[in-house]
PDB file of N, CA and C in Angstrom:
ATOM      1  N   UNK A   1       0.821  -1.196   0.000  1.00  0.00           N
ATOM      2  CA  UNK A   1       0.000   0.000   0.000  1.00  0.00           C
ATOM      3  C   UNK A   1       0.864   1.258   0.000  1.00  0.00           C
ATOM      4  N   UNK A   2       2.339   1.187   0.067  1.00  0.00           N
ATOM      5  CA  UNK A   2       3.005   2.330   0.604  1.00  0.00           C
ATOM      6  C   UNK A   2       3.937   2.731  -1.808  1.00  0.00           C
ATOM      7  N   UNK A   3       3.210   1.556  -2.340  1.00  0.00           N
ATOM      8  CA  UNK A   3       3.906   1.794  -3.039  1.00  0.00           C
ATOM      9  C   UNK A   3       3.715   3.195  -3.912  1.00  0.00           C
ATOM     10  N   UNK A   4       2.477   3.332  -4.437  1.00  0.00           N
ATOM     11  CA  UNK A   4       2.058   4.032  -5.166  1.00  0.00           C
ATOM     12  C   UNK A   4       2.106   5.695  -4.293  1.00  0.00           C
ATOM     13  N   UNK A   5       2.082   5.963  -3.142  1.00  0.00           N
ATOM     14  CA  UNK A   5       2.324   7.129  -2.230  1.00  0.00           C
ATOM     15  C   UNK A   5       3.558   7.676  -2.498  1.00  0.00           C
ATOM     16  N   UNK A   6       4.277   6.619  -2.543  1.00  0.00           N
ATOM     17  CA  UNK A   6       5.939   6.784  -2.427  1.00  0.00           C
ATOM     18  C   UNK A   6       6.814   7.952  -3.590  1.00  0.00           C
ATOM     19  N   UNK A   7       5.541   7.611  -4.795  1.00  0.00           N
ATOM     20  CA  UNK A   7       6.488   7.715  -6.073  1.00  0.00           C
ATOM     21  C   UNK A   7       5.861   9.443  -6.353  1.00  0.00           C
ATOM     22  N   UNK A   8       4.915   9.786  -5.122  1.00  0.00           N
ATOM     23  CA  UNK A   8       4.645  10.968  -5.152  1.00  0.00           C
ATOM     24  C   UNK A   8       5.487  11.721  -3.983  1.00  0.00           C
ATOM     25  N   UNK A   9       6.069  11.374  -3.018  1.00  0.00           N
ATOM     26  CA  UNK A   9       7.316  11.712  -2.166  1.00  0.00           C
ATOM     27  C   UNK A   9       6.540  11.435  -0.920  1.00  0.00           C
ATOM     28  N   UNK A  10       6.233  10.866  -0.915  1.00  0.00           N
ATOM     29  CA  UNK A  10       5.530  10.091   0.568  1.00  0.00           C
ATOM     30  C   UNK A  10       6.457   9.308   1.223  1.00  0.00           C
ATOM     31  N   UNK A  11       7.328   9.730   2.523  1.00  0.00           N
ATOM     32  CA  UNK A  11       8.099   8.851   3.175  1.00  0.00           C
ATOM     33  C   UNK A  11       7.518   7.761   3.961  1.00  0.00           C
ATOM     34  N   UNK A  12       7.826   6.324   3.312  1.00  0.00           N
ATOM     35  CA  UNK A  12       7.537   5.047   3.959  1.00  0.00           C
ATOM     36  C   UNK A  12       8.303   4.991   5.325  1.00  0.00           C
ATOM     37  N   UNK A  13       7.093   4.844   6.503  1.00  0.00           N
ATOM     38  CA  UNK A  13       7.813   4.181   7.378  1.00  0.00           C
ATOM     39  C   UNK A  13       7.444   3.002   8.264  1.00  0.00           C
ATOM     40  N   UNK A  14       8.781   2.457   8.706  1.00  0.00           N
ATOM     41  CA  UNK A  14       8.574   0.772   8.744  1.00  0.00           C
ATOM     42  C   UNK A  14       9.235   0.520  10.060  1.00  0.00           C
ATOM     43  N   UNK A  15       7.676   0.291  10.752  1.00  0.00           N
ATOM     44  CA  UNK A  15       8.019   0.113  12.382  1.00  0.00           C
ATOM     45  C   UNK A  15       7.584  -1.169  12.453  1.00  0.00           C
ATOM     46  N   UNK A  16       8.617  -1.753  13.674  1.00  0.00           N
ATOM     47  CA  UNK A  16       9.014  -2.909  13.601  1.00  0.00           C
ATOM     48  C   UNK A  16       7.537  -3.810  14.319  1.00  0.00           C
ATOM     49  N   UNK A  17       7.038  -5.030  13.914  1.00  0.00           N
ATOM     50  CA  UNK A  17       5.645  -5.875  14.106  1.00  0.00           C
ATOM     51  C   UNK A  17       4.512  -4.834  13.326  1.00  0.00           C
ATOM     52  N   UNK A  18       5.002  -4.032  12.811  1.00  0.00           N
ATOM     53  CA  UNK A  18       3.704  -3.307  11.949  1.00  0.00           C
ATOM     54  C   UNK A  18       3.831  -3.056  10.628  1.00  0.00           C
ATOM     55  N   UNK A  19       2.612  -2.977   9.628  1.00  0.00           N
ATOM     56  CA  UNK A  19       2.897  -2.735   8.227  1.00  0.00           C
ATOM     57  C   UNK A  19       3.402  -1.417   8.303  1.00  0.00           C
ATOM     58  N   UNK A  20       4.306  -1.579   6.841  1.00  0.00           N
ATOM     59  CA  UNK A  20       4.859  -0.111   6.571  1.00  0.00           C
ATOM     60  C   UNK A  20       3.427   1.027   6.390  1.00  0.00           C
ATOM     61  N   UNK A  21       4.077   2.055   6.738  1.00  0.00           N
ATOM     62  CA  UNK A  21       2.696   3.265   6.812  1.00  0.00           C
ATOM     63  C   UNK A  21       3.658   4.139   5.961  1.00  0.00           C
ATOM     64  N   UNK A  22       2.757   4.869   4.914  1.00  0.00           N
ATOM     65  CA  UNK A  22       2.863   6.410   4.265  1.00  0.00           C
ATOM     66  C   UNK A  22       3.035   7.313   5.239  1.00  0.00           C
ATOM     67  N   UNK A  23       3.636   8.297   5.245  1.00  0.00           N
ATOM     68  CA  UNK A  23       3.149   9.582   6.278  1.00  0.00           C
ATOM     69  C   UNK A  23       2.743  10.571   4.868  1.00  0.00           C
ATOM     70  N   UNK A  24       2.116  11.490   5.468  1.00  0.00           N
ATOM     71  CA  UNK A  24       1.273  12.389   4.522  1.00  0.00           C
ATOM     72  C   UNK A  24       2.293  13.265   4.176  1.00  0.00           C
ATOM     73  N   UNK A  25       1.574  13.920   2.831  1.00  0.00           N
ATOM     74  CA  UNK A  25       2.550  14.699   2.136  1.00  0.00           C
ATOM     75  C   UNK A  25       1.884  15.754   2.100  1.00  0.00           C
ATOM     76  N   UNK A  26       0.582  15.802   1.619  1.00  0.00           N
ATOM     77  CA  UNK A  26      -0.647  16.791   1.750  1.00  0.00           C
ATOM     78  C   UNK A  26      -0.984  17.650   3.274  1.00  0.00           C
ATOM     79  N   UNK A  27      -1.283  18.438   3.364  1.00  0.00           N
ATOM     80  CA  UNK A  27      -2.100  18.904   4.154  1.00  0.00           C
ATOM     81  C   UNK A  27      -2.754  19.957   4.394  1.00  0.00           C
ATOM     82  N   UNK A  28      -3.728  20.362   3.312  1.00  0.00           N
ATOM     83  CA  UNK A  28      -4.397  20.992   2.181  1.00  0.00           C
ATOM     84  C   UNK A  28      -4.438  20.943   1.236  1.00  0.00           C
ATOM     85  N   UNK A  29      -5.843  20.730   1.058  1.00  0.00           N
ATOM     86  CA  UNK A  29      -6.137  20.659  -0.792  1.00  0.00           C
ATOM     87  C   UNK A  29      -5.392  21.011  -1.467  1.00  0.00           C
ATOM     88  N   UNK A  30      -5.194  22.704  -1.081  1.00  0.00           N
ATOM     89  CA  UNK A  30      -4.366  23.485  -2.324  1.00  0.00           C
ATOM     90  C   UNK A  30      -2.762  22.994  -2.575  1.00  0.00           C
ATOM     91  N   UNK A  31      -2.663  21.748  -1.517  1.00  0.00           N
ATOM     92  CA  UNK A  31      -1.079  21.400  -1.511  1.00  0.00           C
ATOM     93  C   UNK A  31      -1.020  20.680  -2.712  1.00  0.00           C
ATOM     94  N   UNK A  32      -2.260  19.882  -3.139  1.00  0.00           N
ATOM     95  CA  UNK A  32      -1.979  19.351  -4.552  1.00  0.00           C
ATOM     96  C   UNK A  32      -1.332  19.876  -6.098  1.00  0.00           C
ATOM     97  N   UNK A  33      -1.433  21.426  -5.869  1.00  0.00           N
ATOM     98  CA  UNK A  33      -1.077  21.926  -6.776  1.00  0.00           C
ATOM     99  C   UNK A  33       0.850  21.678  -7.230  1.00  0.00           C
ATOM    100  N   UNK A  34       1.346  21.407  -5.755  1.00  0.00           N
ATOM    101  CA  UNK A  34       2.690  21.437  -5.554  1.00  0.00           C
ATOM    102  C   UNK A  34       3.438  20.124  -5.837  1.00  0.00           C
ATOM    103  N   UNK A  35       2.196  19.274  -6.192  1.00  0.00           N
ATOM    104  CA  UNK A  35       2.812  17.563  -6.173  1.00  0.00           C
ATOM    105  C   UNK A  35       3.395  17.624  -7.929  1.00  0.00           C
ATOM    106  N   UNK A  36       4.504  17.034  -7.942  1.00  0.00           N
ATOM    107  CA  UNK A  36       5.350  16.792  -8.933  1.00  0.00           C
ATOM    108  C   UNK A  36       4.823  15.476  -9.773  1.00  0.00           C
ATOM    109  N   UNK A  37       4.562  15.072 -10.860  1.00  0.00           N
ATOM    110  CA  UNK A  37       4.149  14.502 -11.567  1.00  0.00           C
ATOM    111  C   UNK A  37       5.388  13.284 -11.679  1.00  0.00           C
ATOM    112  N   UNK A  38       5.275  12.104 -11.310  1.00  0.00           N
ATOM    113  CA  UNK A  38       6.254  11.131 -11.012  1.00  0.00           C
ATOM    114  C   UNK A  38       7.140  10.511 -11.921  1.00  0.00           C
ATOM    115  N   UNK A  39       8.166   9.886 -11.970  1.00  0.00           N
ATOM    116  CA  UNK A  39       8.255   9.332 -13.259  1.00  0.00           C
ATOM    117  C   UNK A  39       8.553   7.826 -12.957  1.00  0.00           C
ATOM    118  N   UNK A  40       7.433   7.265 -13.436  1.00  0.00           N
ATOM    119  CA  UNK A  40       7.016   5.803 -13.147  1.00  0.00           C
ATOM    120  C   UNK A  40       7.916   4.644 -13.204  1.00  0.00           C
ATOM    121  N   UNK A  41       9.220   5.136 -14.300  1.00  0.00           N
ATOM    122  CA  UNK A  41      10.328   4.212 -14.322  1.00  0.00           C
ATOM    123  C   UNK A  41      11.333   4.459 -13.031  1.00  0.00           C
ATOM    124  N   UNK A  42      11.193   5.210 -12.399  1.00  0.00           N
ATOM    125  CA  UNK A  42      12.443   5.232 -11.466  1.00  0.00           C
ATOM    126  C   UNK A  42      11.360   5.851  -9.952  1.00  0.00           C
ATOM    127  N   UNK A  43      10.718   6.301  -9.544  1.00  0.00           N
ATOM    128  CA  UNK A  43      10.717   7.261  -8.079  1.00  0.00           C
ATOM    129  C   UNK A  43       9.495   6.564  -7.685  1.00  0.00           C
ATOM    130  N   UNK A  44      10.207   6.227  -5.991  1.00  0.00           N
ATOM    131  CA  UNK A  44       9.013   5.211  -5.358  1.00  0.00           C
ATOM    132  C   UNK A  44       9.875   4.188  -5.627  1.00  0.00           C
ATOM    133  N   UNK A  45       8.509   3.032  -4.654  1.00  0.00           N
ATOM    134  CA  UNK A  45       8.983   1.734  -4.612  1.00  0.00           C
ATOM    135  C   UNK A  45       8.850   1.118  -5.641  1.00  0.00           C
ATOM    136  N   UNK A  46       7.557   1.485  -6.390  1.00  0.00           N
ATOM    137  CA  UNK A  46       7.395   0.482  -7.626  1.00  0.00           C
ATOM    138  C   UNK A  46       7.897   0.419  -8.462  1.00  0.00           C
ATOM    139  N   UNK A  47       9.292   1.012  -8.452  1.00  0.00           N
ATOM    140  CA  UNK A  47      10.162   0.318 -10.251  1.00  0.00           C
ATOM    141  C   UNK A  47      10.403  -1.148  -9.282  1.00  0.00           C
ATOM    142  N   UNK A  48      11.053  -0.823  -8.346  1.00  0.00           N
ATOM    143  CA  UNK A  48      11.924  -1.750  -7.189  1.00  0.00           C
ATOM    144  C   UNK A  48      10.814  -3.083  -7.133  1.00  0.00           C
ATOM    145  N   UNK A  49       9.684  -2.447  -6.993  1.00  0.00           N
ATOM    146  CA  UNK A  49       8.769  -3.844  -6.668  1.00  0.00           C
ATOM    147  C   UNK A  49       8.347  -4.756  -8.166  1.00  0.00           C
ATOM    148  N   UNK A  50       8.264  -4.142  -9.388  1.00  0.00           N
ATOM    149  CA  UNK A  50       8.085  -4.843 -10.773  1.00  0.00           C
ATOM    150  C   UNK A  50       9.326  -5.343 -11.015  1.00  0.00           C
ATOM    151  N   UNK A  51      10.388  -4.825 -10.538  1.00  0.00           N
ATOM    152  CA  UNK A  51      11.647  -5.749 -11.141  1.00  0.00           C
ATOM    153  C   UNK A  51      12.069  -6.832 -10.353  1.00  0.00           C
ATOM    154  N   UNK A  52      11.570  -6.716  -9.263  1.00  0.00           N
ATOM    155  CA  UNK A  52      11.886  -7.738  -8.134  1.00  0.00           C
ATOM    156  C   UNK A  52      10.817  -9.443  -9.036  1.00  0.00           C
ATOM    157  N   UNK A  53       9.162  -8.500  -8.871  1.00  0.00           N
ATOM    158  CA  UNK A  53       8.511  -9.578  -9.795  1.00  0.00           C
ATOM    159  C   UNK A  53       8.549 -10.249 -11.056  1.00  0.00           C
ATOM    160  N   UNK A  54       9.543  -9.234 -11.811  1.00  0.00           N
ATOM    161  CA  UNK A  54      10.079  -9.559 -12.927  1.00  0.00           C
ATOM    162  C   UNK A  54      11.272 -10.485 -12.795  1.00  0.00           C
ATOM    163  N   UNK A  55      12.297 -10.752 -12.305  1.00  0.00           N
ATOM    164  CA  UNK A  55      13.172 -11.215 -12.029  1.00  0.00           C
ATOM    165  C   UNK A  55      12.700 -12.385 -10.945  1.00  0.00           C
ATOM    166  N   UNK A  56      11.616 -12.934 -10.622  1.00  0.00           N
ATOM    167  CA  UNK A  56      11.137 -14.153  -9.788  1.00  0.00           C
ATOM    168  C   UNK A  56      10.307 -14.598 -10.823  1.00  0.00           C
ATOM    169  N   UNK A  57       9.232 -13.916 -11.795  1.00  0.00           N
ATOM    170  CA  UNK A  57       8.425 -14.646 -12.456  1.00  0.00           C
ATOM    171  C   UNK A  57       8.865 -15.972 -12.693  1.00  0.00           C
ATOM    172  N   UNK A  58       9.870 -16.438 -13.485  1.00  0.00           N
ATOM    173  CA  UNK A  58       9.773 -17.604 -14.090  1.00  0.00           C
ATOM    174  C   UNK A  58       9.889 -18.430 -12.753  1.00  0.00           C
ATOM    175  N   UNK A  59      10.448 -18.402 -11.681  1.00  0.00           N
ATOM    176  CA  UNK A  59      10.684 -19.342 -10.396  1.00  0.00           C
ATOM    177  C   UNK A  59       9.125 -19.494  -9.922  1.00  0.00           C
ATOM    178  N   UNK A  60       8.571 -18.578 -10.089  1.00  0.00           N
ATOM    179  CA  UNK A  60       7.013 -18.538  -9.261  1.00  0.00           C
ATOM    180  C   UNK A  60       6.152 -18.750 -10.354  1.00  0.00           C
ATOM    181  N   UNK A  61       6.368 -19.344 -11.845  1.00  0.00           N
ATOM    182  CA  UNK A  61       5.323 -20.141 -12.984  1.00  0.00           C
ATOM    183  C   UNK A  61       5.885 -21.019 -12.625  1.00  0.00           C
ATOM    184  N   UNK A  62       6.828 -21.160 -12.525  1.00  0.00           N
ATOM    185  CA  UNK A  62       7.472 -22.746 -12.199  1.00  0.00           C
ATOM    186  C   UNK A  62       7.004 -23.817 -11.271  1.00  0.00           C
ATOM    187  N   UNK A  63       7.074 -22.975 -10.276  1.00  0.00           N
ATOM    188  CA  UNK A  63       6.233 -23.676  -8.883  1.00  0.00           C
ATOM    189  C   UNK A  63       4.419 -23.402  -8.905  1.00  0.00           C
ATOM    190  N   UNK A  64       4.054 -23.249 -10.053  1.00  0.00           N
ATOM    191  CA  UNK A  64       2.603 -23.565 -10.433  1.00  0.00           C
ATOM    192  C   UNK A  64       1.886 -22.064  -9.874  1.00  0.00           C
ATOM    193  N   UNK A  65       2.405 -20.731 -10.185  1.00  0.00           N
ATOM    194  CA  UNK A  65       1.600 -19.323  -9.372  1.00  0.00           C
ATOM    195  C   UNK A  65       2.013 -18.476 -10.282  1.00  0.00           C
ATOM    196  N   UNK A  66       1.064 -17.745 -10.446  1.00  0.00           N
ATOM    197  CA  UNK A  66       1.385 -16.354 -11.235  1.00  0.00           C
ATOM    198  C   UNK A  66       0.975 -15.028 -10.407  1.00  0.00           C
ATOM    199  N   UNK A  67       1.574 -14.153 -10.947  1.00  0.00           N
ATOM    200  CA  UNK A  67       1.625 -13.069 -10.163  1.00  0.00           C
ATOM    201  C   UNK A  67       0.252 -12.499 -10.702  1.00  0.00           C
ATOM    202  N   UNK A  68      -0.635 -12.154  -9.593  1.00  0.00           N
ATOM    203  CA  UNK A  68      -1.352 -11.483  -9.577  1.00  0.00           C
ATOM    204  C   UNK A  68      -1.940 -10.225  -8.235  1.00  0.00           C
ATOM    205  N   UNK A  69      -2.491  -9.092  -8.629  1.00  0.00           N
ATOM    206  CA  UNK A  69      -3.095  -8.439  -7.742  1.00  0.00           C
ATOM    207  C   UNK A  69      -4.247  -7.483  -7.831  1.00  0.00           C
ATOM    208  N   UNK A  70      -4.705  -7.224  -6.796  1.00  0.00           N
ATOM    209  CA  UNK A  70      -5.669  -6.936  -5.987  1.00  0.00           C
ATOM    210  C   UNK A  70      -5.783  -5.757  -5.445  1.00  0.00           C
ATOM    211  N   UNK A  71      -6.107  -4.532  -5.285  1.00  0.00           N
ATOM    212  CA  UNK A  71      -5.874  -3.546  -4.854  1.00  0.00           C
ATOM    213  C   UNK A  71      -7.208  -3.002  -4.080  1.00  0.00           C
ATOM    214  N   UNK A  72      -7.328  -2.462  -2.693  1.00  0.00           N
ATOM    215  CA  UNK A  72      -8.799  -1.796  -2.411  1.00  0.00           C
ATOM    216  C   UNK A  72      -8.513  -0.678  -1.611  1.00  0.00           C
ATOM    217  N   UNK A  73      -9.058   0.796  -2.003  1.00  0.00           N
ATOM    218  CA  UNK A  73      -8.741   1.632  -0.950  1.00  0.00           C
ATOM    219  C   UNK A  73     -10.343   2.212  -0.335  1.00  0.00           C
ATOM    220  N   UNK A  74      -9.925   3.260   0.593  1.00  0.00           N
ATOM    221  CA  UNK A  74     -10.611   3.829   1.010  1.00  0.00           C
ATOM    222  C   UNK A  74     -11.532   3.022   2.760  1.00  0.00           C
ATOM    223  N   UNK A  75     -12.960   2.842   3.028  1.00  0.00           N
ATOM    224  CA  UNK A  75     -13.470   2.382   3.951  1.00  0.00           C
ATOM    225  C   UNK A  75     -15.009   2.604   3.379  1.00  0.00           C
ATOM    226  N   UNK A  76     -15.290   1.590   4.316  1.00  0.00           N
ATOM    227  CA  UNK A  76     -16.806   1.565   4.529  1.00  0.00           C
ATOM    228  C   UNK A  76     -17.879   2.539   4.389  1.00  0.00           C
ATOM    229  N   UNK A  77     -18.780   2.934   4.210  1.00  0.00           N
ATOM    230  CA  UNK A  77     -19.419   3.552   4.759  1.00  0.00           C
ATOM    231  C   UNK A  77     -20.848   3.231   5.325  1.00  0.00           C
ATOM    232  N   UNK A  78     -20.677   1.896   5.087  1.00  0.00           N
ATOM    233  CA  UNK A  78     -21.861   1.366   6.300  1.00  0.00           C
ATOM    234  C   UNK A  78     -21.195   1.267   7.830  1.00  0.00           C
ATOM    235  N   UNK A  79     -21.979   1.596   8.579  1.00  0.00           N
ATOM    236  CA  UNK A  79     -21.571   1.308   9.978  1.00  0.00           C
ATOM    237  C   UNK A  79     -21.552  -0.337  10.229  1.00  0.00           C
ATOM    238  N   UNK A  80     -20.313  -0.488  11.016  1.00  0.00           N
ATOM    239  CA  UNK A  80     -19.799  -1.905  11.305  1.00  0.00           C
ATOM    240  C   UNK A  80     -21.310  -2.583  12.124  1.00  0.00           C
ATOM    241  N   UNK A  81     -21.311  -3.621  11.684  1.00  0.00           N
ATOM    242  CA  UNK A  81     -22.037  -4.998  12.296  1.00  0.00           C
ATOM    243  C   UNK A  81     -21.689  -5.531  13.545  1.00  0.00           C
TER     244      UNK A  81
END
């Protein structure tokens, strides 16, 4: 979840028994105006994370799995059960 934050300058941080967390970059709307438009081959985690999957694919078809994913953001807005 920290990948796609990252490549907008979102510092990942990674405390120890917990998932890595984004810290915010925003804090005002109008801060969007200031966000730098990324460049998808290099800034952030995700060059780091496609080449990692790129460079395992054939070991992980091999052993009968393909890479796939899943993505969901945001929350509820029904009240919990």
């Amino acid at each position: 979840m920290c990948t796609e934050p990252s490549a907008f300058g979102a510092i990942t941080s990674w405390e120890e028994n917990e998932f890595p967390f984004a810290k915010k970059i925003l804090r005002s709307p109008a801060d969007v105006e200031h966000l730098e438009k990324p460049d998808v081959r290099k800034d952030g985690l995700l060059p780091f994370v496609i080449k990692r999957l790129k460079h395992a694919q054939p070991d992980i078809e091999k052993a009968g799995h393909k890479i796939r994913f899943a993505v969901a953001r945001g929350r509820s807005t029904s009240p919990p059960s």
